[in-house]
PDB file of N, CA and C in Angstrom:
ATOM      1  N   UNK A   1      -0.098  28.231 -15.948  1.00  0.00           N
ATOM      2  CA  UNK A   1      -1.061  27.651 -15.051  1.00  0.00           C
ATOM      3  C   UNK A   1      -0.831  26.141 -14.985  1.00  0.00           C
ATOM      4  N   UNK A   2      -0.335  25.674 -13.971  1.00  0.00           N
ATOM      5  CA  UNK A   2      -0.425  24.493 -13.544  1.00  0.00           C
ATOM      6  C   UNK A   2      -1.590  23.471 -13.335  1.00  0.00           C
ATOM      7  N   UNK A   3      -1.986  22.423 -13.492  1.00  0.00           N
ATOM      8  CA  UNK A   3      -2.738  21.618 -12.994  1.00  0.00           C
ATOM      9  C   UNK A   3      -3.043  21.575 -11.643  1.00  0.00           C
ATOM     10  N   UNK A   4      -4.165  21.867 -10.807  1.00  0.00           N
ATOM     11  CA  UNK A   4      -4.445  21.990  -9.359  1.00  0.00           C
ATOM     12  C   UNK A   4      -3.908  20.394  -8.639  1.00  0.00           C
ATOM     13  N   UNK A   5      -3.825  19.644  -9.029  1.00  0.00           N
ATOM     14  CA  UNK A   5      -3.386  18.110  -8.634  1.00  0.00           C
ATOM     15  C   UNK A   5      -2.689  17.720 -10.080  1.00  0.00           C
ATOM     16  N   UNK A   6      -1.879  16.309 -10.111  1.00  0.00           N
ATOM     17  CA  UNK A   6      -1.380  15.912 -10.895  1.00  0.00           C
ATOM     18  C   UNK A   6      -1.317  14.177 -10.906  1.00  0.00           C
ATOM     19  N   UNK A   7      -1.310  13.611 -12.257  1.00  0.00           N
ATOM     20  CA  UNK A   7      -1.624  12.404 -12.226  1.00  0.00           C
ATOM     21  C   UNK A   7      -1.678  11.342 -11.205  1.00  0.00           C
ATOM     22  N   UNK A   8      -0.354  12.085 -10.552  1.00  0.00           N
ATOM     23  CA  UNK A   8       0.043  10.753  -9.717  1.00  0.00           C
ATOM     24  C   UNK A   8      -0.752  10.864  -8.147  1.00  0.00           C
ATOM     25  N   UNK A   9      -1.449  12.066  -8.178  1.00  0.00           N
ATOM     26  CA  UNK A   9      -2.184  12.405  -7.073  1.00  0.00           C
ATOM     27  C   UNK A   9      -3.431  11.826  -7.514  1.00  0.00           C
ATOM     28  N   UNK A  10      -4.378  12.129  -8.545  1.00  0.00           N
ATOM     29  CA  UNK A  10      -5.183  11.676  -9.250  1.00  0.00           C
ATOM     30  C   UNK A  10      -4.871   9.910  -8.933  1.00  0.00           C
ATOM     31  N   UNK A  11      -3.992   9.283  -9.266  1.00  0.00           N
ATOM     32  CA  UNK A  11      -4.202   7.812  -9.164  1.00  0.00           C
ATOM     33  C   UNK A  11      -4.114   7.163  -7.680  1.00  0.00           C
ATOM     34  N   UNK A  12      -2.584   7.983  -6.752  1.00  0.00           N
ATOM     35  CA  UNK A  12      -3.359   7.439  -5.613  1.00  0.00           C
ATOM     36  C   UNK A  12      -4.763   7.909  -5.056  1.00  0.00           C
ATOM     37  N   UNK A  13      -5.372   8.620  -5.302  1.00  0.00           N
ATOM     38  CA  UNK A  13      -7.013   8.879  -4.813  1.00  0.00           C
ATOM     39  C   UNK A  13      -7.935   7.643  -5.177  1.00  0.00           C
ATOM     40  N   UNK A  14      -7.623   7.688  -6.574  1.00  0.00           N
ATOM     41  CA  UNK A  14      -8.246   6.796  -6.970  1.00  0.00           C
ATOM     42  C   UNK A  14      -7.901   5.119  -6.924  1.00  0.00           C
ATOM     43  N   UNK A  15      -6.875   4.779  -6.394  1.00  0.00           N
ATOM     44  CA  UNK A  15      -6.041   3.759  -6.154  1.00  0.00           C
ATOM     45  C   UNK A  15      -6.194   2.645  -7.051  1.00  0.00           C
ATOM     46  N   UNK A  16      -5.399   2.999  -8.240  1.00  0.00           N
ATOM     47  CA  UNK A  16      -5.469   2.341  -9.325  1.00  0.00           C
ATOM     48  C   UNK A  16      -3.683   2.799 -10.149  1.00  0.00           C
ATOM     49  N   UNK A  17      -3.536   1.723 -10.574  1.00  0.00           N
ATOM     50  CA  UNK A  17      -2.088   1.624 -11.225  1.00  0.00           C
ATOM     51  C   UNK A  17      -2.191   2.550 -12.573  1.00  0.00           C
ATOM     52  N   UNK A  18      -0.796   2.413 -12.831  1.00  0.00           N
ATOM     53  CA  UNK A  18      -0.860   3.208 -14.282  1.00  0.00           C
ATOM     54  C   UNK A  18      -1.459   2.049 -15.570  1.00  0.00           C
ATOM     55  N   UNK A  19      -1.192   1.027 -15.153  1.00  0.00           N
ATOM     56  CA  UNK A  19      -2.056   0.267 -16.261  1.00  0.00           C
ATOM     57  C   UNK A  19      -3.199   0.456 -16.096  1.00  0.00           C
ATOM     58  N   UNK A  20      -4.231   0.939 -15.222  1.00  0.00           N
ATOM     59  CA  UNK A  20      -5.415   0.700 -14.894  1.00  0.00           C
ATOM     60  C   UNK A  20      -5.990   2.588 -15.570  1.00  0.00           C
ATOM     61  N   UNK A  21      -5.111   3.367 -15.484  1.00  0.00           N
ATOM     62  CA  UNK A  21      -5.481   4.875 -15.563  1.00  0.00           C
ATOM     63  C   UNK A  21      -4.089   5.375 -16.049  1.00  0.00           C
ATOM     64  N   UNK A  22      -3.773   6.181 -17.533  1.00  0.00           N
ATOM     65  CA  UNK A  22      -2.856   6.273 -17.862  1.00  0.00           C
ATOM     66  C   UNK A  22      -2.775   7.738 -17.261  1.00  0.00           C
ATOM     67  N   UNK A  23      -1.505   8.301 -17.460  1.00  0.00           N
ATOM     68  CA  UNK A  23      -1.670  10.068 -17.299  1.00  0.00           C
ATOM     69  C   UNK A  23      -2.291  10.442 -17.903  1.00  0.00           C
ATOM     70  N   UNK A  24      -2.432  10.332 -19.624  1.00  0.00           N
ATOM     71  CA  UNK A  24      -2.984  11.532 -20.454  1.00  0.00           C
ATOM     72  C   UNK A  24      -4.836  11.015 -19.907  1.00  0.00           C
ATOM     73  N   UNK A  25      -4.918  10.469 -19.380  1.00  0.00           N
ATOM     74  CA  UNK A  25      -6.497   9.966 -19.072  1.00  0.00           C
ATOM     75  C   UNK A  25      -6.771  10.803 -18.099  1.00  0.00           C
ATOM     76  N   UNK A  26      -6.042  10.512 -16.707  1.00  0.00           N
ATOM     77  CA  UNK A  26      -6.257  11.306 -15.321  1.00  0.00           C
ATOM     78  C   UNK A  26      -5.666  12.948 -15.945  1.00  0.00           C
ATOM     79  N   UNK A  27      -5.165  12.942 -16.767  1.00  0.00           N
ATOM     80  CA  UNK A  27      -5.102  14.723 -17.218  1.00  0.00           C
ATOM     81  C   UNK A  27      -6.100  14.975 -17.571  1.00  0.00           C
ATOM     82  N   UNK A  28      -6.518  14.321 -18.505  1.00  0.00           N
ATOM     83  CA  UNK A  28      -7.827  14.838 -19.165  1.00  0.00           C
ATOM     84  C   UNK A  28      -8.938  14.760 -17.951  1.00  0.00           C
ATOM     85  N   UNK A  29      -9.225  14.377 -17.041  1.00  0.00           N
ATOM     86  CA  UNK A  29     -10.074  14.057 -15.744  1.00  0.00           C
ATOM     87  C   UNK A  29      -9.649  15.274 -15.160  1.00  0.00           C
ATOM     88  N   UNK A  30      -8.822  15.326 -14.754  1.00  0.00           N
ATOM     89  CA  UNK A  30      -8.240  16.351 -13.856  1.00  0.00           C
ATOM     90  C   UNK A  30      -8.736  18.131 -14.503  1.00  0.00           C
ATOM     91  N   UNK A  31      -8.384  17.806 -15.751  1.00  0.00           N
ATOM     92  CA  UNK A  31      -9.126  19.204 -16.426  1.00  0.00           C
ATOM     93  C   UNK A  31     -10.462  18.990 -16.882  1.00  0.00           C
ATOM     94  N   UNK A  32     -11.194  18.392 -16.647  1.00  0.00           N
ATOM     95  CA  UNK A  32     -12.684  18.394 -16.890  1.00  0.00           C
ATOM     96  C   UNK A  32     -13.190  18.295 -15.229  1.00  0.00           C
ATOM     97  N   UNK A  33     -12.830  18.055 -14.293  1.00  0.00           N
ATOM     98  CA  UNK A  33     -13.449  18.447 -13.193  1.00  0.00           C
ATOM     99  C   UNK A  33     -12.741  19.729 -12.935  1.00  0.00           C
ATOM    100  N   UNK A  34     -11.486  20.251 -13.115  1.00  0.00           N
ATOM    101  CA  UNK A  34     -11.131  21.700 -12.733  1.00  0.00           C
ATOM    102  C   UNK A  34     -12.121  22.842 -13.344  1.00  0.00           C
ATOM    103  N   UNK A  35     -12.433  22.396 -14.671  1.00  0.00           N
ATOM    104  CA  UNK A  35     -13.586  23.320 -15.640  1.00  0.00           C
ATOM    105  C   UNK A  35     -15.144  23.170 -14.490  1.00  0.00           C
ATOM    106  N   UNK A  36     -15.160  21.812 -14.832  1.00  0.00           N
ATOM    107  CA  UNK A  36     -16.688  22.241 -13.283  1.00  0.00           C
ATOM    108  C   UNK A  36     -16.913  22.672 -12.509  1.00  0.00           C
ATOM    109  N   UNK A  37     -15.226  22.370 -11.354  1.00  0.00           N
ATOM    110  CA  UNK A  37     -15.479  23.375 -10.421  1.00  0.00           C
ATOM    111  C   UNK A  37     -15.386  24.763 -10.461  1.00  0.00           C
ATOM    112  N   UNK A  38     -14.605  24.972 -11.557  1.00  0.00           N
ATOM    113  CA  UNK A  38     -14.785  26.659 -11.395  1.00  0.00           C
ATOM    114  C   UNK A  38     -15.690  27.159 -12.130  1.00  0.00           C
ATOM    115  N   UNK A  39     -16.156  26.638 -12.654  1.00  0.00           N
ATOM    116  CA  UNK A  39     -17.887  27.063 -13.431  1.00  0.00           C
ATOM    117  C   UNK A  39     -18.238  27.003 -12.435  1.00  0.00           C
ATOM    118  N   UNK A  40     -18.893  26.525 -11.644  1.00  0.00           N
ATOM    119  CA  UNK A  40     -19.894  25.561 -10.582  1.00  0.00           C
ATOM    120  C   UNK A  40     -19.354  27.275  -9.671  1.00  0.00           C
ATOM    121  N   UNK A  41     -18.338  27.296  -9.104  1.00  0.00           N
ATOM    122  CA  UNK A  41     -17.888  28.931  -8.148  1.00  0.00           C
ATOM    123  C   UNK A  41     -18.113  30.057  -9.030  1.00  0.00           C
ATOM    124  N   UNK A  42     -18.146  29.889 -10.192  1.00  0.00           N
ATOM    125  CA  UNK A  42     -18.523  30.892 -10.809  1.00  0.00           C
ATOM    126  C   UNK A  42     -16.799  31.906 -10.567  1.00  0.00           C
ATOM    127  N   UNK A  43     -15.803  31.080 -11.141  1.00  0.00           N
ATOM    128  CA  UNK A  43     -14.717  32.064 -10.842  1.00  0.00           C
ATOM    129  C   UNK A  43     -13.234  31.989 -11.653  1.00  0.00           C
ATOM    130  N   UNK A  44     -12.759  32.624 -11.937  1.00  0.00           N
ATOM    131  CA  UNK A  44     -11.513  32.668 -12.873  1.00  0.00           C
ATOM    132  C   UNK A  44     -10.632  31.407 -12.623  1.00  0.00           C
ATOM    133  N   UNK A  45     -10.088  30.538 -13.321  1.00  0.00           N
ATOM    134  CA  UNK A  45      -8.985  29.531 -13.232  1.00  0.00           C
ATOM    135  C   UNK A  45      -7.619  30.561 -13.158  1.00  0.00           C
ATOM    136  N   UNK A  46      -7.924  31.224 -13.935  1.00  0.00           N
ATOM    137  CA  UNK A  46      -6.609  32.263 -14.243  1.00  0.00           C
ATOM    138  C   UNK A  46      -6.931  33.663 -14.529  1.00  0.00           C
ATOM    139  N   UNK A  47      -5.827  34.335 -14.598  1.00  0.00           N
ATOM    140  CA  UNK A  47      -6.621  35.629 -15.333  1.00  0.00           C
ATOM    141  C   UNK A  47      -6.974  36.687 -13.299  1.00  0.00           C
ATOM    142  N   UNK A  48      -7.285  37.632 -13.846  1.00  0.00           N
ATOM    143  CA  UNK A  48      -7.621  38.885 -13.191  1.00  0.00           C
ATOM    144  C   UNK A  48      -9.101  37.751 -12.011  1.00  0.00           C
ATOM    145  N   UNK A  49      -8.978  37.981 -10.532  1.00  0.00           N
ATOM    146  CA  UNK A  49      -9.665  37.129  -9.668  1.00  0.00           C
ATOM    147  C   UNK A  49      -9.306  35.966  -9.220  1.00  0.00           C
ATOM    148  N   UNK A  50      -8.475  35.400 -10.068  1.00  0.00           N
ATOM    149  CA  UNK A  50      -8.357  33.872  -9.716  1.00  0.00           C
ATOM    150  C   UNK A  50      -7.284  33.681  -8.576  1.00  0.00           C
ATOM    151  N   UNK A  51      -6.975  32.760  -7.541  1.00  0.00           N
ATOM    152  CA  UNK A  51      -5.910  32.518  -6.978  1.00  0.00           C
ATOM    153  C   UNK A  51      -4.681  32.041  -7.588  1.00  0.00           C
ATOM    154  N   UNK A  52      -3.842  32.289  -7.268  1.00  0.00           N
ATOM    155  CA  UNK A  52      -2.597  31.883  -7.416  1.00  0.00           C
ATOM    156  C   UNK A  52      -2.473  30.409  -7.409  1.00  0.00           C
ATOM    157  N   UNK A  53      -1.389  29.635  -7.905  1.00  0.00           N
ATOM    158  CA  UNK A  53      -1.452  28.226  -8.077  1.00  0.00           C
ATOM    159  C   UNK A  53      -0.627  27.797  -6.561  1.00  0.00           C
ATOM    160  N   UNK A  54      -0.064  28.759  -6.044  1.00  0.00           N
ATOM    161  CA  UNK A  54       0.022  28.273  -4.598  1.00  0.00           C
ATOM    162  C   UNK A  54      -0.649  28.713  -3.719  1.00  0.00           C
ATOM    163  N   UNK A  55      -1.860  29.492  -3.893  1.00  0.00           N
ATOM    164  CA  UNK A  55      -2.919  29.877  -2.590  1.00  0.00           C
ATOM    165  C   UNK A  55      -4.076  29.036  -2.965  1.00  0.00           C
ATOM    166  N   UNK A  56      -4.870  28.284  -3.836  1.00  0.00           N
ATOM    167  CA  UNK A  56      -5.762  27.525  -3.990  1.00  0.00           C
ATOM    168  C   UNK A  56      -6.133  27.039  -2.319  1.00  0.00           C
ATOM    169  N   UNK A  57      -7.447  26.863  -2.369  1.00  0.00           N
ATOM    170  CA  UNK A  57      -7.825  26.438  -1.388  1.00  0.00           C
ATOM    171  C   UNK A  57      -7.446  25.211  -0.844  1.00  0.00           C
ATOM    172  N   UNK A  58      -7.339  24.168   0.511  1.00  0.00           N
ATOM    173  CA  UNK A  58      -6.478  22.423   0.164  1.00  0.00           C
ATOM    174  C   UNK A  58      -7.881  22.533  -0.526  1.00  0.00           C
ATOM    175  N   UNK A  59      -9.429  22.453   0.045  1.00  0.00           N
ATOM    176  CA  UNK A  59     -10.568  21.998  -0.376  1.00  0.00           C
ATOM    177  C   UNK A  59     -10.985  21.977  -1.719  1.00  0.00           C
ATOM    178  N   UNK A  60     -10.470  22.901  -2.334  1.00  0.00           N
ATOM    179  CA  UNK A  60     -10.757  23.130  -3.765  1.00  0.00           C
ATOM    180  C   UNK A  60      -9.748  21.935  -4.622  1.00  0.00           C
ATOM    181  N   UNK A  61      -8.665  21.560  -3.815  1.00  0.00           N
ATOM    182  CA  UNK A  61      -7.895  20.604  -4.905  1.00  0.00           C
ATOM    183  C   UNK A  61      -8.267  19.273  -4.142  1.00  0.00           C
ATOM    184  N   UNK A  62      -9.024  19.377  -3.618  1.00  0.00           N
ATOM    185  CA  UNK A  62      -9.622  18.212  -2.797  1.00  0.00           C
ATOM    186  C   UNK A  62     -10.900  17.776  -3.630  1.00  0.00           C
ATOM    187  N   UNK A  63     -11.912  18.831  -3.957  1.00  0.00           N
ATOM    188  CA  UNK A  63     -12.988  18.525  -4.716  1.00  0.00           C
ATOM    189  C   UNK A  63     -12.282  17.954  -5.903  1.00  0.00           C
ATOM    190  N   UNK A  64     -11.325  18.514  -6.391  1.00  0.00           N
ATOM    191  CA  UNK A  64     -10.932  18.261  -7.669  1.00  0.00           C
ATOM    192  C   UNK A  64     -10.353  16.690  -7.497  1.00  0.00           C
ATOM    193  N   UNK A  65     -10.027  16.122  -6.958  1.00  0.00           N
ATOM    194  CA  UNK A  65      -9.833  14.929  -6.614  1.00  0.00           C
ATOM    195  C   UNK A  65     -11.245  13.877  -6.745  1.00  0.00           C
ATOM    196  N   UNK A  66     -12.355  14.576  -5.768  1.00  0.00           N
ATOM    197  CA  UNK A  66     -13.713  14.042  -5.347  1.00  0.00           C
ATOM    198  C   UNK A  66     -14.103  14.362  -7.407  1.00  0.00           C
ATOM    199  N   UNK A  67     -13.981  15.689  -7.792  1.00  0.00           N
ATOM    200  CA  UNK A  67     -14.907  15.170  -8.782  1.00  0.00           C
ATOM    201  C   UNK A  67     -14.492  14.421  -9.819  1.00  0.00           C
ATOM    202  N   UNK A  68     -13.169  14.259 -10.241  1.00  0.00           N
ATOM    203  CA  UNK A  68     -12.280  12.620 -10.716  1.00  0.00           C
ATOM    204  C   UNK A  68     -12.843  11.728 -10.186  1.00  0.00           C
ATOM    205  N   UNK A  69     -13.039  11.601  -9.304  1.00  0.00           N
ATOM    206  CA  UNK A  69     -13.577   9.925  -9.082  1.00  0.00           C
ATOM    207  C   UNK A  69     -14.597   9.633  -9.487  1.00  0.00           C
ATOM    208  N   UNK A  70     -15.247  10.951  -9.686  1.00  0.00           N
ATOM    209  CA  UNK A  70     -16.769  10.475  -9.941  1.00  0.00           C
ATOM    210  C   UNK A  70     -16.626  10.680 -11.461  1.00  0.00           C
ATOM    211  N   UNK A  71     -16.004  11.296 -11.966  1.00  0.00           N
ATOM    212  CA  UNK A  71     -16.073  10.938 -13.904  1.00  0.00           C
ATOM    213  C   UNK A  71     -15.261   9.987 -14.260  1.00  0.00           C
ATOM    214  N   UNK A  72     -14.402   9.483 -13.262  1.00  0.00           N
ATOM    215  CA  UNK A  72     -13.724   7.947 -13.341  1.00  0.00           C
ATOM    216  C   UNK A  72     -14.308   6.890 -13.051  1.00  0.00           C
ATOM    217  N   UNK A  73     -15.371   7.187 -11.439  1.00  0.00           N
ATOM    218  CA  UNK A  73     -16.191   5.512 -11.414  1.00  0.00           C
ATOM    219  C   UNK A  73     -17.367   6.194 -12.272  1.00  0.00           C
ATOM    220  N   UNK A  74     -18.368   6.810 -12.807  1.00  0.00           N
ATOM    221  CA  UNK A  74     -19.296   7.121 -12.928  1.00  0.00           C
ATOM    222  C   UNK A  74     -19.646   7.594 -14.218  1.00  0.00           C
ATOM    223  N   UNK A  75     -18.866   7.020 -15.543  1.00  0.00           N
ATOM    224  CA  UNK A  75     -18.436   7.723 -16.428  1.00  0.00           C
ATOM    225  C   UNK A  75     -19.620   8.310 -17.081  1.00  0.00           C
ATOM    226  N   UNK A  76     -20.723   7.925 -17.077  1.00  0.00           N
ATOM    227  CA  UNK A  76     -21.896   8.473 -17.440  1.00  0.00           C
ATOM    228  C   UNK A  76     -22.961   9.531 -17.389  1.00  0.00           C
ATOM    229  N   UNK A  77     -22.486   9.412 -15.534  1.00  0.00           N
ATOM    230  CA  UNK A  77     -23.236  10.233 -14.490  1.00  0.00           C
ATOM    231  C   UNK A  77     -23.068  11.690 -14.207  1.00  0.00           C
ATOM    232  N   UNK A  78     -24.080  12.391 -14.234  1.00  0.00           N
ATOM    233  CA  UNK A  78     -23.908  13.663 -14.109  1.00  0.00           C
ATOM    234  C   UNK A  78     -23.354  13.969 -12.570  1.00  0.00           C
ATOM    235  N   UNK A  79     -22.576  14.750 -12.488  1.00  0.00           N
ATOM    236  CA  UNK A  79     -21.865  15.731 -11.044  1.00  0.00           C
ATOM    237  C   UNK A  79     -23.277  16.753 -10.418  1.00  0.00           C
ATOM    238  N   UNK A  80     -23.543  15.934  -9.458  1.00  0.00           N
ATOM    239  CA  UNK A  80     -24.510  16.783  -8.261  1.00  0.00           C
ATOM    240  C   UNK A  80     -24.194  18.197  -7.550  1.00  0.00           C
ATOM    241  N   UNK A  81     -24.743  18.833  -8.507  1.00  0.00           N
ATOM    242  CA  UNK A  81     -24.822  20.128  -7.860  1.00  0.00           C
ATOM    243  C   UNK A  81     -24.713  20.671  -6.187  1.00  0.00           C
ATOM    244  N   UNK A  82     -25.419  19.600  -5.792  1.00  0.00           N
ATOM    245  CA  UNK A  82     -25.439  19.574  -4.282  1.00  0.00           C
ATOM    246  C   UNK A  82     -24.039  18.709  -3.812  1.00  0.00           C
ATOM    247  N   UNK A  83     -23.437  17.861  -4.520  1.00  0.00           N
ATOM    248  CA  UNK A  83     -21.764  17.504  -3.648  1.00  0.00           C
ATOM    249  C   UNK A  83     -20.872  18.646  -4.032  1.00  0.00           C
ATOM    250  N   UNK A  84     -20.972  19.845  -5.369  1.00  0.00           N
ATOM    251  CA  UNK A  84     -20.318  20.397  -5.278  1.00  0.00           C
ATOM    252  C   UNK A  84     -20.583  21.750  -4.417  1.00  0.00           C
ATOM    253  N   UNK A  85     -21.826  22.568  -3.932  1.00  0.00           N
ATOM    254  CA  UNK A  85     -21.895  22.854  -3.186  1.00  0.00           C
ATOM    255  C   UNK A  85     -21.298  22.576  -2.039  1.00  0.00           C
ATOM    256  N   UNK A  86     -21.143  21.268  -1.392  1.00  0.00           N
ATOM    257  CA  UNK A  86     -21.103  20.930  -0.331  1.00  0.00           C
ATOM    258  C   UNK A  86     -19.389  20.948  -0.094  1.00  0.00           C
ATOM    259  N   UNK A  87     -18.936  20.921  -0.966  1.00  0.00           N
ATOM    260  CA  UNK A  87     -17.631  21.187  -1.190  1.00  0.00           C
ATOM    261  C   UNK A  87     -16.619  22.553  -0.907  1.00  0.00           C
ATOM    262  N   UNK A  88     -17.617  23.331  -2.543  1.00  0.00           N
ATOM    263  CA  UNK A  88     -16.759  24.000  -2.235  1.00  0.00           C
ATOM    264  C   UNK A  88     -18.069  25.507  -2.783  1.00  0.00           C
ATOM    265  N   UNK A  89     -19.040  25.444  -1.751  1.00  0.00           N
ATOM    266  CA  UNK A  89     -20.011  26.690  -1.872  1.00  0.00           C
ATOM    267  C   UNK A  89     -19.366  27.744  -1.254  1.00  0.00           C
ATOM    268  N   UNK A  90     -18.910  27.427  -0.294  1.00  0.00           N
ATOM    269  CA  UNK A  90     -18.262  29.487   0.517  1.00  0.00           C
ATOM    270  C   UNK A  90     -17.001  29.810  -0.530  1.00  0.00           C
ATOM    271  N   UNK A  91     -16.863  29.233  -1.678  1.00  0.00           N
ATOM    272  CA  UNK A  91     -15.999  29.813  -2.396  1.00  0.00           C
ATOM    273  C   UNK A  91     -16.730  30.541  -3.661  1.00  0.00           C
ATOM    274  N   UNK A  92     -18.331  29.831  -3.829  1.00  0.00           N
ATOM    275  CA  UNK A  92     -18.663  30.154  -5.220  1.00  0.00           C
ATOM    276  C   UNK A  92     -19.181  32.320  -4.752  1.00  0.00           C
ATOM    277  N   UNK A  93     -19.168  32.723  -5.553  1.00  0.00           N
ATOM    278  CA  UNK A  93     -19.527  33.568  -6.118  1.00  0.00           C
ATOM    279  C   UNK A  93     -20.943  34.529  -6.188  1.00  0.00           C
ATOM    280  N   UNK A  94     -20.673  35.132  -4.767  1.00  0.00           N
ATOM    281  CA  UNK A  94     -22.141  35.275  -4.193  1.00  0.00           C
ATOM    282  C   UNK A  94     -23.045  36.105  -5.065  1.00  0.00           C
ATOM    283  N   UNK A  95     -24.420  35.362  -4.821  1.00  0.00           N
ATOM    284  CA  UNK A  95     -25.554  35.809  -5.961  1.00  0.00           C
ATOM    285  C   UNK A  95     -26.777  36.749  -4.788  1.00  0.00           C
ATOM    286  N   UNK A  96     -26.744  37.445  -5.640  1.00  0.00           N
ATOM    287  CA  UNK A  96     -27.349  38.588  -4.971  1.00  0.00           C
ATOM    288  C   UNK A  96     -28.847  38.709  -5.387  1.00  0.00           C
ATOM    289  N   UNK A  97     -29.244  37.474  -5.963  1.00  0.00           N
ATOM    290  CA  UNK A  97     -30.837  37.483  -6.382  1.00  0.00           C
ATOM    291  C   UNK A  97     -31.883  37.324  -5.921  1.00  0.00           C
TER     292      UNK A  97
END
């Protein structure tokens, strides 16, 4: 399983040099918003359900971009349920309650 984006995608988004954001930093970013969003869809990274690392949605490696920035500018701040909805809800995991 590959990384859905990769550092150097991670830094131009965020448009900041490698002195400013190392890789093992934007890795570690990159896999702590991939864990949210697929909690948040309620859906396999891997494993039996999940997409393939070349069918991913663009939007889904797009959020994953959007939610890096926000644990990069925002290091404190909790991730709004409602931007990830807004993202990437017709993917989450329909609830039948």
């Amino acid at each position: 399983m590959a990384d859905i984006i990769d550092p150097a995608a991670a830094r131009a988004w965020l448009r900041v040099g490698a002195n400013e954001a190392s890789d093992e930093l934007l890795t570690a970013l990159i896999g702590a918003a991939t864990e949210k969003l697929f909690a948040f869809m309620e859906r396999p990274r891997e494993g039996e359900g999940s997409w393939p690392d070349d069918e991913i949605p663009l939007i889904v490696r797009h959020a994953v971009k959007v939610v890096v920035a926000a644990l990069y500018d925002d290091r404190g701040s909790a991730i709004s349920d409602d931007l990830l909805r807004g993202l990437v809800g017709e993917y989450c995991k329909p609830s039948f309650a």
